[in-house]
PDB file of N, CA and C in Angstrom:
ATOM      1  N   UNK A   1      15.488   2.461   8.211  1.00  0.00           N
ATOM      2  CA  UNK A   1      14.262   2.138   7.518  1.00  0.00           C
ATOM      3  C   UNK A   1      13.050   2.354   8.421  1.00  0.00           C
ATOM      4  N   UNK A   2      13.281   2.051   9.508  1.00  0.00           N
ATOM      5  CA  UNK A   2      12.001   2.142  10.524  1.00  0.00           C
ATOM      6  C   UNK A   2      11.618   3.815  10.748  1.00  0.00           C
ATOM      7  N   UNK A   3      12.984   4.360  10.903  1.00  0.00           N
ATOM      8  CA  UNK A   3      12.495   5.904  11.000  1.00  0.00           C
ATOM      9  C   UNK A   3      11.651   6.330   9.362  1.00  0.00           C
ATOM     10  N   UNK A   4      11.757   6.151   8.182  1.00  0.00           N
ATOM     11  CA  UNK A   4      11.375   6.290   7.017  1.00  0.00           C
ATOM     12  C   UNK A   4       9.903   5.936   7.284  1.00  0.00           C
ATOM     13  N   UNK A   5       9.782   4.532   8.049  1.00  0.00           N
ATOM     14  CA  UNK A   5       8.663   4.280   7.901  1.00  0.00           C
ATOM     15  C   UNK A   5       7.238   4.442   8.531  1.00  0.00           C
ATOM     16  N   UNK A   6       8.118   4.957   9.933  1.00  0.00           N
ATOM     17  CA  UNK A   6       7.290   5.440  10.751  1.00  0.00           C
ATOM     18  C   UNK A   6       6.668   7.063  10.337  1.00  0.00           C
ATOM     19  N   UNK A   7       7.561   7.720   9.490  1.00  0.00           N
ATOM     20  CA  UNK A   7       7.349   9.566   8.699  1.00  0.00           C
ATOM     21  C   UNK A   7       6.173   8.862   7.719  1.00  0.00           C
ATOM     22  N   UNK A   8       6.336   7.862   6.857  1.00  0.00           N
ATOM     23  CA  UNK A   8       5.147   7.998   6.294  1.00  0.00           C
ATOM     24  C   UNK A   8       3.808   7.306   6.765  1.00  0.00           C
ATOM     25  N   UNK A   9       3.704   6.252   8.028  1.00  0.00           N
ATOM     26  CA  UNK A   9       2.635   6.136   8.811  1.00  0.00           C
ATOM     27  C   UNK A   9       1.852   6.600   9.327  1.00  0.00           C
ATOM     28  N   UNK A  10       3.044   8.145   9.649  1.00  0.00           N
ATOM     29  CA  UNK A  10       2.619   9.313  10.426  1.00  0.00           C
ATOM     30  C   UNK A  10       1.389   9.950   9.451  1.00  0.00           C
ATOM     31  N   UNK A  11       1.881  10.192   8.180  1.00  0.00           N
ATOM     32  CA  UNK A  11       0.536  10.797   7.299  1.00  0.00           C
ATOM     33  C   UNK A  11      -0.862   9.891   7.473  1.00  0.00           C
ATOM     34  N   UNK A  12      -0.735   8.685   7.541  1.00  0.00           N
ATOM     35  CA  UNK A  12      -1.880   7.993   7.040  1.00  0.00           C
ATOM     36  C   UNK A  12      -1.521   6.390   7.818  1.00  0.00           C
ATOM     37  N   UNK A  13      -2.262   5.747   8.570  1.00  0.00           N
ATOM     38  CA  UNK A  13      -2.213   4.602   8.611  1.00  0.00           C
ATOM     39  C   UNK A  13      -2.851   4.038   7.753  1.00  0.00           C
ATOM     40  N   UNK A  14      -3.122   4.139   6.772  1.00  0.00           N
ATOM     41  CA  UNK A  14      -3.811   3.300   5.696  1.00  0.00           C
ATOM     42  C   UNK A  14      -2.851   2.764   4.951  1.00  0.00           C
ATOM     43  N   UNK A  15      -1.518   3.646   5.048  1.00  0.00           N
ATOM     44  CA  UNK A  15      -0.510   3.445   4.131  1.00  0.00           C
ATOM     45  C   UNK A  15      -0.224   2.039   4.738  1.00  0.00           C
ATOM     46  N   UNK A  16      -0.207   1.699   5.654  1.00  0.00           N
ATOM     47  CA  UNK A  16       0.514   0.364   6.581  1.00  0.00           C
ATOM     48  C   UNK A  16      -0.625  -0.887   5.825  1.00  0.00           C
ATOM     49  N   UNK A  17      -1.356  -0.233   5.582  1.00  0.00           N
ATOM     50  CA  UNK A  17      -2.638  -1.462   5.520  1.00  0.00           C
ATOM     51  C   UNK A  17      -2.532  -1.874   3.765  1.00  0.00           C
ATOM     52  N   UNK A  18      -2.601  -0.567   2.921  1.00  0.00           N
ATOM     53  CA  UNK A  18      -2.070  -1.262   1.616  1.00  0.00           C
ATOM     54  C   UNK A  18      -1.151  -1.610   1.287  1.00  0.00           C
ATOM     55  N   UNK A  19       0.066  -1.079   1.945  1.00  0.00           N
ATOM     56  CA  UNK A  19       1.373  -2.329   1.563  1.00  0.00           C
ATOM     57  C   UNK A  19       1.041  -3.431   2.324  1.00  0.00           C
ATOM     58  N   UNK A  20       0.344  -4.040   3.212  1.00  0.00           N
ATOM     59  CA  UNK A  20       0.501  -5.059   3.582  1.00  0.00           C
ATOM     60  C   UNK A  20      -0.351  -6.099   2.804  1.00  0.00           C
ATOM     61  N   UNK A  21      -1.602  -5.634   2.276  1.00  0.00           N
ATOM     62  CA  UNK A  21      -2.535  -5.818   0.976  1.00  0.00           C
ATOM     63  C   UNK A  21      -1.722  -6.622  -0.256  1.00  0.00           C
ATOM     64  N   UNK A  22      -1.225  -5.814  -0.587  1.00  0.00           N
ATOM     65  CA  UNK A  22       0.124  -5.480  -1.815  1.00  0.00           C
ATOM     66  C   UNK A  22       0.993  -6.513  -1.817  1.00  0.00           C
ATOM     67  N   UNK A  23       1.640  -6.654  -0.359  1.00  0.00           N
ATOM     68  CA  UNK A  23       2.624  -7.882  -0.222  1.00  0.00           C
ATOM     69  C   UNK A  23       1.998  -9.429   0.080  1.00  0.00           C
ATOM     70  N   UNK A  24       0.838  -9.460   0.155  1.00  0.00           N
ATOM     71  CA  UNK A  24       0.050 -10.415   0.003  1.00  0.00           C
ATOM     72  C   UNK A  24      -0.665 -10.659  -0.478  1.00  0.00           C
ATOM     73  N   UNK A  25       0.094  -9.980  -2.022  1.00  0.00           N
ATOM     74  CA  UNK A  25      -0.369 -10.399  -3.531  1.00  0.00           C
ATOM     75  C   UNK A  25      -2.305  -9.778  -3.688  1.00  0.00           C
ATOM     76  N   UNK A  26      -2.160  -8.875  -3.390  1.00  0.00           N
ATOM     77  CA  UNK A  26      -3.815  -8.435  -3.924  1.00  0.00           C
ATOM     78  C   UNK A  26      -2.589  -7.164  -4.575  1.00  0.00           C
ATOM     79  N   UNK A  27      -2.993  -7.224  -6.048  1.00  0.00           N
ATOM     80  CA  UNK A  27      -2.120  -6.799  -7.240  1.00  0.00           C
ATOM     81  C   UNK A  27      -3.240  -5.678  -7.764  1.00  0.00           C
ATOM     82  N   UNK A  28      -4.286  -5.639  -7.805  1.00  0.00           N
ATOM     83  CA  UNK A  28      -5.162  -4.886  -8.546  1.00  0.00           C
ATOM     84  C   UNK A  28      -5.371  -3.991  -7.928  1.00  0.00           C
ATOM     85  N   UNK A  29      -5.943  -2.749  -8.459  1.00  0.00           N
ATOM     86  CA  UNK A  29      -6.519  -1.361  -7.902  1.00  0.00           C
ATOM     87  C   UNK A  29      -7.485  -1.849  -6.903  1.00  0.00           C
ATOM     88  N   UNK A  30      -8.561  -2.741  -7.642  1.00  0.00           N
ATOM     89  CA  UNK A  30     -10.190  -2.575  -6.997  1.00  0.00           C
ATOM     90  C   UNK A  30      -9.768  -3.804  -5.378  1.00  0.00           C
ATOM     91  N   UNK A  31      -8.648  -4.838  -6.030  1.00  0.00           N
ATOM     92  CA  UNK A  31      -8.353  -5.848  -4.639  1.00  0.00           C
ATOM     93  C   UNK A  31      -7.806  -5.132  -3.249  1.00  0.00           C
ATOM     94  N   UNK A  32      -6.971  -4.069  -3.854  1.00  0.00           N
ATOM     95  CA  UNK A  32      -6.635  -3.467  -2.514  1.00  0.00           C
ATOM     96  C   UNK A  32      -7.085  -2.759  -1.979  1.00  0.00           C
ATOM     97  N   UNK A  33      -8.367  -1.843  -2.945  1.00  0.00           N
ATOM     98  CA  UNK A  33      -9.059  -0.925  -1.788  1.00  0.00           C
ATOM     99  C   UNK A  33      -9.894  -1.693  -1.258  1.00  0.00           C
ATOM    100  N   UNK A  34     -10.515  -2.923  -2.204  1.00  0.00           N
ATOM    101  CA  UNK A  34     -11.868  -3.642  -0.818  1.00  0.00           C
ATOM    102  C   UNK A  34     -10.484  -4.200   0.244  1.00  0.00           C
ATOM    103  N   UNK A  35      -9.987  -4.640  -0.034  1.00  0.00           N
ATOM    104  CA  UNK A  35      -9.226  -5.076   1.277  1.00  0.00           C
ATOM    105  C   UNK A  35      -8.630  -4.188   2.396  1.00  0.00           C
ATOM    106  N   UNK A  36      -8.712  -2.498   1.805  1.00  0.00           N
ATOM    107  CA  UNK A  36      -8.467  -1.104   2.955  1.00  0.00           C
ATOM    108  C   UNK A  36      -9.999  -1.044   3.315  1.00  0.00           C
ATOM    109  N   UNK A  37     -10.888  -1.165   2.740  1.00  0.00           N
ATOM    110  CA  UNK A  37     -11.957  -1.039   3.046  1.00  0.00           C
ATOM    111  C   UNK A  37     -12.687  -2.167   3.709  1.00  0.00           C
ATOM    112  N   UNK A  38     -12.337  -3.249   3.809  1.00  0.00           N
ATOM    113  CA  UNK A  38     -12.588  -4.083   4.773  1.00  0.00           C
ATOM    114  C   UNK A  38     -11.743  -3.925   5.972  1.00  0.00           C
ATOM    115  N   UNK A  39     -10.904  -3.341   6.335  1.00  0.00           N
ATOM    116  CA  UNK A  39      -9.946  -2.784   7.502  1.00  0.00           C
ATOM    117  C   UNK A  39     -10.323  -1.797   7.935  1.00  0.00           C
ATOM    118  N   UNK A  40     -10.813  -0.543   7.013  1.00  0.00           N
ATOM    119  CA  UNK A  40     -11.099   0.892   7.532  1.00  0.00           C
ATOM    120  C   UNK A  40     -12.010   1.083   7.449  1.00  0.00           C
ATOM    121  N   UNK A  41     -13.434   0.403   6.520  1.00  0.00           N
ATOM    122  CA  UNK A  41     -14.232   0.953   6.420  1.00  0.00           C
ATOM    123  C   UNK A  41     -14.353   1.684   4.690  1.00  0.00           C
ATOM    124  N   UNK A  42     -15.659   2.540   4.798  1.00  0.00           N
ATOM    125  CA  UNK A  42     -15.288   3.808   3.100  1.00  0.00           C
ATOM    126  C   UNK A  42     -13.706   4.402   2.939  1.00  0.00           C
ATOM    127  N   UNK A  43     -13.671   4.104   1.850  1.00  0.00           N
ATOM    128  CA  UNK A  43     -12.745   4.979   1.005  1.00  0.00           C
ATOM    129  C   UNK A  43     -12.911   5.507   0.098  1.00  0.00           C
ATOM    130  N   UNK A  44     -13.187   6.883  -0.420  1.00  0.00           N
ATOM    131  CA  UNK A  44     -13.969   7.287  -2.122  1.00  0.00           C
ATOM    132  C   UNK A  44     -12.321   6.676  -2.581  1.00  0.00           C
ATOM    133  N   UNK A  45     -12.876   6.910  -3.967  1.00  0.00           N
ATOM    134  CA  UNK A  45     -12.054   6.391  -4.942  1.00  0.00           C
ATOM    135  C   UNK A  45     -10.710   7.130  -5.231  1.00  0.00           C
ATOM    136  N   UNK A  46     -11.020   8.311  -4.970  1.00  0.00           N
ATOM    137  CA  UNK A  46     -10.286   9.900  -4.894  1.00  0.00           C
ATOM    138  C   UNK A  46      -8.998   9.659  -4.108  1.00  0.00           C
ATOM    139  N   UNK A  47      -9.567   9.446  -2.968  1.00  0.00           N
ATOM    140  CA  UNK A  47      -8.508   9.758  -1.641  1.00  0.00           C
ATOM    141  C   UNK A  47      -7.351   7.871  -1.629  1.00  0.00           C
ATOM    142  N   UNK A  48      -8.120   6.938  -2.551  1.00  0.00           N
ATOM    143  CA  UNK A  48      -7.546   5.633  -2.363  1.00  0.00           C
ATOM    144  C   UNK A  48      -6.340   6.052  -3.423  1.00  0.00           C
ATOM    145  N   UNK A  49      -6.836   6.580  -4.584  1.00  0.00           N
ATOM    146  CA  UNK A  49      -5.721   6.578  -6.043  1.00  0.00           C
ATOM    147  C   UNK A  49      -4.988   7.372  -5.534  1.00  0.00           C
ATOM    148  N   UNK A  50      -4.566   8.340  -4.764  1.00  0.00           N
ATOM    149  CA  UNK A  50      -4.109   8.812  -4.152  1.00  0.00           C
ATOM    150  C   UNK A  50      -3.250   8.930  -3.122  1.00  0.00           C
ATOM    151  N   UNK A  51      -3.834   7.804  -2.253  1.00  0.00           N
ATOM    152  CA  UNK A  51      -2.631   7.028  -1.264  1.00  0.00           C
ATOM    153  C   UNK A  51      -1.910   6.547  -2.154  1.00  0.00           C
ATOM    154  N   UNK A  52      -2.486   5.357  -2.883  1.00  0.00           N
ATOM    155  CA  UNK A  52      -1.962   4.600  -3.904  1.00  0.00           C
ATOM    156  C   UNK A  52      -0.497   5.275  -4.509  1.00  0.00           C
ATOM    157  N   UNK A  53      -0.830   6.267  -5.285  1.00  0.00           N
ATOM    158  CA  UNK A  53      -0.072   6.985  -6.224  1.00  0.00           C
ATOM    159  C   UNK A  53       1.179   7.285  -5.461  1.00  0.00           C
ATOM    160  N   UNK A  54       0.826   7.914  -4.161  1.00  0.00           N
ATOM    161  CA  UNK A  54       1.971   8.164  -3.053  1.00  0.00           C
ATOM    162  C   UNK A  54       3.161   7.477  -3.022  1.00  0.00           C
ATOM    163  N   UNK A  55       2.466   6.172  -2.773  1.00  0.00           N
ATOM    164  CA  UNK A  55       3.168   4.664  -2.292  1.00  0.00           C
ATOM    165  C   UNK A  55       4.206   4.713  -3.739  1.00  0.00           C
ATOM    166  N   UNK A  56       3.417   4.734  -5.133  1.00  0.00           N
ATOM    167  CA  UNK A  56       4.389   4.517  -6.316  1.00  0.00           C
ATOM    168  C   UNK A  56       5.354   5.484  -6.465  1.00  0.00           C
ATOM    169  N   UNK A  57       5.290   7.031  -5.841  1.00  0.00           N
ATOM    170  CA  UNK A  57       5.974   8.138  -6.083  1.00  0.00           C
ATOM    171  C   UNK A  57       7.168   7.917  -5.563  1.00  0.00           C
ATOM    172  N   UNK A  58       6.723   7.273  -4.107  1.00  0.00           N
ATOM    173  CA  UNK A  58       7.679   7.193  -3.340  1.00  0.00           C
ATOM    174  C   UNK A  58       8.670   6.375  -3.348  1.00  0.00           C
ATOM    175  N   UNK A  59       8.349   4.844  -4.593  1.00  0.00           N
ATOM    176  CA  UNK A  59       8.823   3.736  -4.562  1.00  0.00           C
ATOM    177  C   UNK A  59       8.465   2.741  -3.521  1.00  0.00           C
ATOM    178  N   UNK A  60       7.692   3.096  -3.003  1.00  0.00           N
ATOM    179  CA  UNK A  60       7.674   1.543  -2.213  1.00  0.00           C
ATOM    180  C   UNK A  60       7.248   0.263  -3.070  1.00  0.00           C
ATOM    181  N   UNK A  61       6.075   1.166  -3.761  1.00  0.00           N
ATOM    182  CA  UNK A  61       5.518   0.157  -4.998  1.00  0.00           C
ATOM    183  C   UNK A  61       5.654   0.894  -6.186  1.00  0.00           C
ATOM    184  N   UNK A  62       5.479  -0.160  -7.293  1.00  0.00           N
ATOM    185  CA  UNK A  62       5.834  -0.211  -8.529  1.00  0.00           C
ATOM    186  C   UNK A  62       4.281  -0.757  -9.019  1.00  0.00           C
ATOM    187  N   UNK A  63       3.947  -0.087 -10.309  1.00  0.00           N
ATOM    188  CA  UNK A  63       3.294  -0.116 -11.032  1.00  0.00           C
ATOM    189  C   UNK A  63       3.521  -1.523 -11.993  1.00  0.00           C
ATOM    190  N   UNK A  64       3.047  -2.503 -12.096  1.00  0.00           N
ATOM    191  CA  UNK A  64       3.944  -3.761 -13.300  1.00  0.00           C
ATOM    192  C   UNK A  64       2.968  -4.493 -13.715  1.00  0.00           C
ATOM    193  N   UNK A  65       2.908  -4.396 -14.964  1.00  0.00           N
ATOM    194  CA  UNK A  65       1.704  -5.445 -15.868  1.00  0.00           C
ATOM    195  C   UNK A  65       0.157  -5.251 -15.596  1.00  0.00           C
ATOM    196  N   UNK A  66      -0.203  -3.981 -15.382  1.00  0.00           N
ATOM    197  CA  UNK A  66      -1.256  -3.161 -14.685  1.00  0.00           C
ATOM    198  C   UNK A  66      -1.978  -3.813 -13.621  1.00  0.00           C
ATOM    199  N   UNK A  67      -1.019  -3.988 -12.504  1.00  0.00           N
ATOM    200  CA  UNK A  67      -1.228  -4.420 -11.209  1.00  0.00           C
ATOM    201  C   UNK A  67      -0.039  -4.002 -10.130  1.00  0.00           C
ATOM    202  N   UNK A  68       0.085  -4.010  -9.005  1.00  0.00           N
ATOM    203  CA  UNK A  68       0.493  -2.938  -8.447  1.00  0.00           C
ATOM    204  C   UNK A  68       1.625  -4.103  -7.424  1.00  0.00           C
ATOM    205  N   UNK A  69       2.591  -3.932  -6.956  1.00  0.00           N
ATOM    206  CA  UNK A  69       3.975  -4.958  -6.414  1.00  0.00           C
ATOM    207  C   UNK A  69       4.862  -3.960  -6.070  1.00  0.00           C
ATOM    208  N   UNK A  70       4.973  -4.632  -4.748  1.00  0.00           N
ATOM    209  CA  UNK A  70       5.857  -3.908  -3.323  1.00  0.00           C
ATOM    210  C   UNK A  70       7.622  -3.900  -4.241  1.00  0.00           C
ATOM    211  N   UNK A  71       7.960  -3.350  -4.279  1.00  0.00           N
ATOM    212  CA  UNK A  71       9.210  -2.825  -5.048  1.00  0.00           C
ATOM    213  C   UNK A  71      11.011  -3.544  -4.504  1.00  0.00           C
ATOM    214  N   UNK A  72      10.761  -4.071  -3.745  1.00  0.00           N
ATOM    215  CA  UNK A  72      11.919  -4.483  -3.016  1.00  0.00           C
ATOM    216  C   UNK A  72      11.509  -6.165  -2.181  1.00  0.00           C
ATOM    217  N   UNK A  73      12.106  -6.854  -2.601  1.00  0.00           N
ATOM    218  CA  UNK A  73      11.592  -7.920  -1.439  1.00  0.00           C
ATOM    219  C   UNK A  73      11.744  -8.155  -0.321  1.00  0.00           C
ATOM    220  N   UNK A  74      12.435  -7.488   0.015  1.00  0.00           N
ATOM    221  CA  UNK A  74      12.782  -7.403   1.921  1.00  0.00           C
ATOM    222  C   UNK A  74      11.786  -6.942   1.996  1.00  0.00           C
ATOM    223  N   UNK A  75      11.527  -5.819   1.814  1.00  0.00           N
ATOM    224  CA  UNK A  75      10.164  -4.584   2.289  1.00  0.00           C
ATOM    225  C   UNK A  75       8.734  -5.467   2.471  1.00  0.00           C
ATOM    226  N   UNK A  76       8.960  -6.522   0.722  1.00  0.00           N
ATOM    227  CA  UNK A  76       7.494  -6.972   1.014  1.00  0.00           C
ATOM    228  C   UNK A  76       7.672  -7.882   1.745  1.00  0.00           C
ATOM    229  N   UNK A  77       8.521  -8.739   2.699  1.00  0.00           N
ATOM    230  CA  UNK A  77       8.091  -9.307   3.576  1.00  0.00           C
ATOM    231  C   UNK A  77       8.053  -9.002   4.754  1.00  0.00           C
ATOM    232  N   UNK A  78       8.961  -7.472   5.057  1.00  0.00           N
ATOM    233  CA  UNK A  78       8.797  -6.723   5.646  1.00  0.00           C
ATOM    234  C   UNK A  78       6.641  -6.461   6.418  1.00  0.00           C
ATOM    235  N   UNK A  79       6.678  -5.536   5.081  1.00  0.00           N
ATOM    236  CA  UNK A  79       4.936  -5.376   4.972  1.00  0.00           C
ATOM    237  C   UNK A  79       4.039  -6.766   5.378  1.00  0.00           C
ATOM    238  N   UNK A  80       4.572  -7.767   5.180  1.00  0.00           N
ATOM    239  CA  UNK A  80       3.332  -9.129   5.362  1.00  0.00           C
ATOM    240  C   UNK A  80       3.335  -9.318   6.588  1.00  0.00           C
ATOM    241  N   UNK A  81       4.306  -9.000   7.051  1.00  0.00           N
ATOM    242  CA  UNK A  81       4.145  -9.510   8.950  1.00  0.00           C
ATOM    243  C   UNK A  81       3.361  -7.994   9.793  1.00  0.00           C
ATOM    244  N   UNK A  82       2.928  -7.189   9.151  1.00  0.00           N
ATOM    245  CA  UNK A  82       2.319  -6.144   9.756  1.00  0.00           C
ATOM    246  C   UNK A  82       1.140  -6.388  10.354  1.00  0.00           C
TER     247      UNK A  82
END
């Protein structure tokens, strides 16, 4: 798992910052980018739905009740101690 997780860190450390968002229940689109954006700074909207979308492609997260949840519960407590 760590090698998995370190290949997709490698693209983007942002990815580290919205699952950790995610697993500490900020569920909404607009909660997790101010909360990447209070970590990183700007994000257009473009490049966030986008990480975002990644994360769901990939399964880490799941799309549920139009709010957004870390897909596995190991993972998300995994993600909270980041």
């Amino acid at each position: 798992m760590n090698s998995e997780l370190s290949k997709l860190f490698a693209y983007s450390s942002r990815y580290r910052v919205i699952l950790k968002a995610i697993s500490l229940g900020y569920s909404r689109w607009k909660d997790i980018k101010d909360y990447l954006t209070l970590k990183f700074g700007y994000v257009n909207d473009s490049n966030f739905s986008s990480l975002l979308g990644n994360l769901v492609k990939s399964s880490y997260v799941e799309k549920r009740n139009g709010g957004y949840k870390v897909s596995d519960p190991v993972l998300e407590r995994v993600f909270r101690e980041f």
